[in-house]
Protein backbone atom coordinates (compact mmCIF):
# COMPACT_ATOMS: atom_id res chain seq x y z
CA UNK A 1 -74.15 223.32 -29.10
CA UNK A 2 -71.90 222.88 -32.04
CA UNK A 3 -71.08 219.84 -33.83
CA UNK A 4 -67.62 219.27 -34.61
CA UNK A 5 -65.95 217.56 -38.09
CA UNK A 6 -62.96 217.17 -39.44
CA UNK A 7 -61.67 215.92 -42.59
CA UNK A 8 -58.13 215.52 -40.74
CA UNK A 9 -60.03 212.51 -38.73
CA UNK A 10 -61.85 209.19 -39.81
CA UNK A 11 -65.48 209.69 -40.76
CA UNK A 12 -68.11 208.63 -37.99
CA UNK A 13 -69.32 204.99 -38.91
CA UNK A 14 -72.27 205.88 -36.87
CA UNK A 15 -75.13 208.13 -36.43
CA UNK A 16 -72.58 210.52 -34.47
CA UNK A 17 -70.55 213.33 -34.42
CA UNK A 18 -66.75 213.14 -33.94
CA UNK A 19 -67.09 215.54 -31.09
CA UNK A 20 -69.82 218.19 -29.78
CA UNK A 21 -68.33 221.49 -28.44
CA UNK A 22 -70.72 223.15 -25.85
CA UNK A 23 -70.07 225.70 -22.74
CA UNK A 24 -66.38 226.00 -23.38
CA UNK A 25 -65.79 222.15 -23.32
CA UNK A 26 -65.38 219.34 -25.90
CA UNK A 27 -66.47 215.90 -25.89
CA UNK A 28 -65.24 213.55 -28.37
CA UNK A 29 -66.61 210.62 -29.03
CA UNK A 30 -64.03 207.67 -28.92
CA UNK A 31 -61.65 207.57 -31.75
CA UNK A 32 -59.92 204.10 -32.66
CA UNK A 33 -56.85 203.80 -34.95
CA UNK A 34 -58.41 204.52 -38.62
CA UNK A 35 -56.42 206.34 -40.85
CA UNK A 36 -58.43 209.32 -42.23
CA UNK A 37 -57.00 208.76 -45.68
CA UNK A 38 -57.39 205.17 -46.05
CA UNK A 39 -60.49 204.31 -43.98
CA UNK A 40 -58.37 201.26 -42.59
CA UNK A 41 -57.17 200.58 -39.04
CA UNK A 42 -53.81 201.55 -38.81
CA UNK A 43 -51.08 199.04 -37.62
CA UNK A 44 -51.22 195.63 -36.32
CA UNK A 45 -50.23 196.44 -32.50
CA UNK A 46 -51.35 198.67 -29.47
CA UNK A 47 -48.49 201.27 -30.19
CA UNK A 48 -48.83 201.95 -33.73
CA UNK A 49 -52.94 201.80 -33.40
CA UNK A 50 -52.41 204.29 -30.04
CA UNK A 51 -50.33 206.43 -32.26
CA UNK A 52 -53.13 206.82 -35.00
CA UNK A 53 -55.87 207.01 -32.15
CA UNK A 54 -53.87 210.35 -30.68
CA UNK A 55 -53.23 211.51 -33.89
CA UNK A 56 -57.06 211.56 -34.82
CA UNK A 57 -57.74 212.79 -31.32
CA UNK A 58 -55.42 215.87 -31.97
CA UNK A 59 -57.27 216.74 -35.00
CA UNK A 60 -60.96 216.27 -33.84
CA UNK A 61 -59.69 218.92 -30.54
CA UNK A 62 -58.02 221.15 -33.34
CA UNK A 63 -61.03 221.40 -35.35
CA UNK A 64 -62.99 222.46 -32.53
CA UNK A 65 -60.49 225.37 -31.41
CA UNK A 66 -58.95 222.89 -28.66
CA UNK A 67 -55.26 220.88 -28.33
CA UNK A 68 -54.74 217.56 -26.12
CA UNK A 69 -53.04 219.87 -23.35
CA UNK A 70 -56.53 221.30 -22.84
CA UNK A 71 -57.21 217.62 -21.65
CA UNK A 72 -59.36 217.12 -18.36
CA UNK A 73 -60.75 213.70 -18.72
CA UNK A 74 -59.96 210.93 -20.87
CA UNK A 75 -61.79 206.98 -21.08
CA UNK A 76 -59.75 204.41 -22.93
CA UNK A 77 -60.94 200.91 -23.84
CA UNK A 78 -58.80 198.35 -24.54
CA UNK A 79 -59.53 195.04 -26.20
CA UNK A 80 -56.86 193.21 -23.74
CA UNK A 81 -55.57 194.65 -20.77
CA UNK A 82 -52.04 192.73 -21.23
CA UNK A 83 -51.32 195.88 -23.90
CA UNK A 84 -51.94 198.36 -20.72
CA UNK A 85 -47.82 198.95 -20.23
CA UNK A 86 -47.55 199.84 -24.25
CA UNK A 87 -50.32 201.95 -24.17
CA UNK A 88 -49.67 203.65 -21.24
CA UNK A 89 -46.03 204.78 -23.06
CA UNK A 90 -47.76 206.27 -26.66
CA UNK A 91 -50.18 207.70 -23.93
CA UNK A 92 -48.06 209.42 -22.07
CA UNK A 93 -46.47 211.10 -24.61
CA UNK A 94 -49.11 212.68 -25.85
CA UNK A 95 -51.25 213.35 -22.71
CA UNK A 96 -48.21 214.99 -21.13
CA UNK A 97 -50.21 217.31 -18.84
CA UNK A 98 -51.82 213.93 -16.97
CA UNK A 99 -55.52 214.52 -17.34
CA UNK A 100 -58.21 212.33 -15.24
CA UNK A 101 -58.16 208.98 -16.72
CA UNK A 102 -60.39 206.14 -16.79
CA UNK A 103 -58.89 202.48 -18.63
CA UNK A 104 -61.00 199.70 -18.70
CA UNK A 105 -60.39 196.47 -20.65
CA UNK A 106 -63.57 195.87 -23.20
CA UNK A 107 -64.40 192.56 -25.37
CA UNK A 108 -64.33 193.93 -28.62
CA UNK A 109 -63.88 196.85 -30.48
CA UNK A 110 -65.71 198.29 -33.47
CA UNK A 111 -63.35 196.93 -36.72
CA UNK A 112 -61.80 194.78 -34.18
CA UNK A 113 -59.51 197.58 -32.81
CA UNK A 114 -57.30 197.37 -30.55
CA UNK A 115 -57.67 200.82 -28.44
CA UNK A 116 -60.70 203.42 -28.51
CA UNK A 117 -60.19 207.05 -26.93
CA UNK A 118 -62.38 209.29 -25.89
CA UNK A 119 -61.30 212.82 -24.31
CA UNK A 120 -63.35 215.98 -22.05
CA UNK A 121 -60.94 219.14 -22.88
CA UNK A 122 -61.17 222.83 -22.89
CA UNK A 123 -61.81 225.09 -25.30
C-alpha cells in the first residue's frame, strides 16, 4: 500500500492521506475546493468551488500515476442539493468518461464547503 501526496493539492487537515494507491487502484479521500497555494476555499459558488475540487482531484490521481479518465467510482456531497444542476455541468466536464456515481446532499461541510469529491480510479 502506498500513500499518496501532492504538493499540487491542499494539505490533509486530518490524520489522512490525500489518497492510498493499492492493487492497481486509487482511493482518494474527498477533496473540497481549497486552493493548494492559498489554503482558502476557492470561490463563493458550486461552480467555481467544483472547478477547484476537480482540479485538486486531477492532481492527487496524477501524483499517484492515475488521470480522472481512469475514473470508476466517484461519491459527491453536497451541502444543498438545489446546486445539483450546476454541479452536475463542472462535473461533467471533467468526468467525461461517466464513471459510477453516488450524490448525496450532506449538512455541512468541513470549512463550510460547498462540494466534497471523492473518486475509485485505475492506475
Amino acid at each position: 500500500m502506498e500513500k499518496i501526496y501532492t504538493k499540487n493539492a491542499p494539505e490533509a487537515i486530518g490524520p489522512y492521506s490525500q489518497a492510498v494507491k493499492i492493487n492497481g487502484m486509487v482511493y482518494t479521500s474527498g477533496q473540497i475546493a481549497i486552493d493548494p497555494k492559498s489554503g482558502e476555499i476557492e470561490g463563493a459558488d458550486i461552480t467555481a468551488q467544483t472547478m477547484q475540487v476537480m482540479k485538486n482531484l486531477s492532481a492527487v490521481l496524477e501524483a499517484a500515476g492515475s488521470s480522472l479518465d481512469k475514473t470508476v467510482k466517484t461519491v459527491c456531497f453536497l451541502s444543498d442539493m438545489a446546486d445539483f444542476a450546476a454541479f452536475n455541468v463542472v462535473y461533467g466536464e471533467y468526468f467525461t468518461s461517466k464513471p459510477a456515481r453516488s450524490c448525496v446532499a450532506v449538512k455541512a461541510l468541513p470549512k463550510n464547503a460547498l462540494v466534497e469529491v471523492e473518486v475509485i480510479a485505475a492506475v
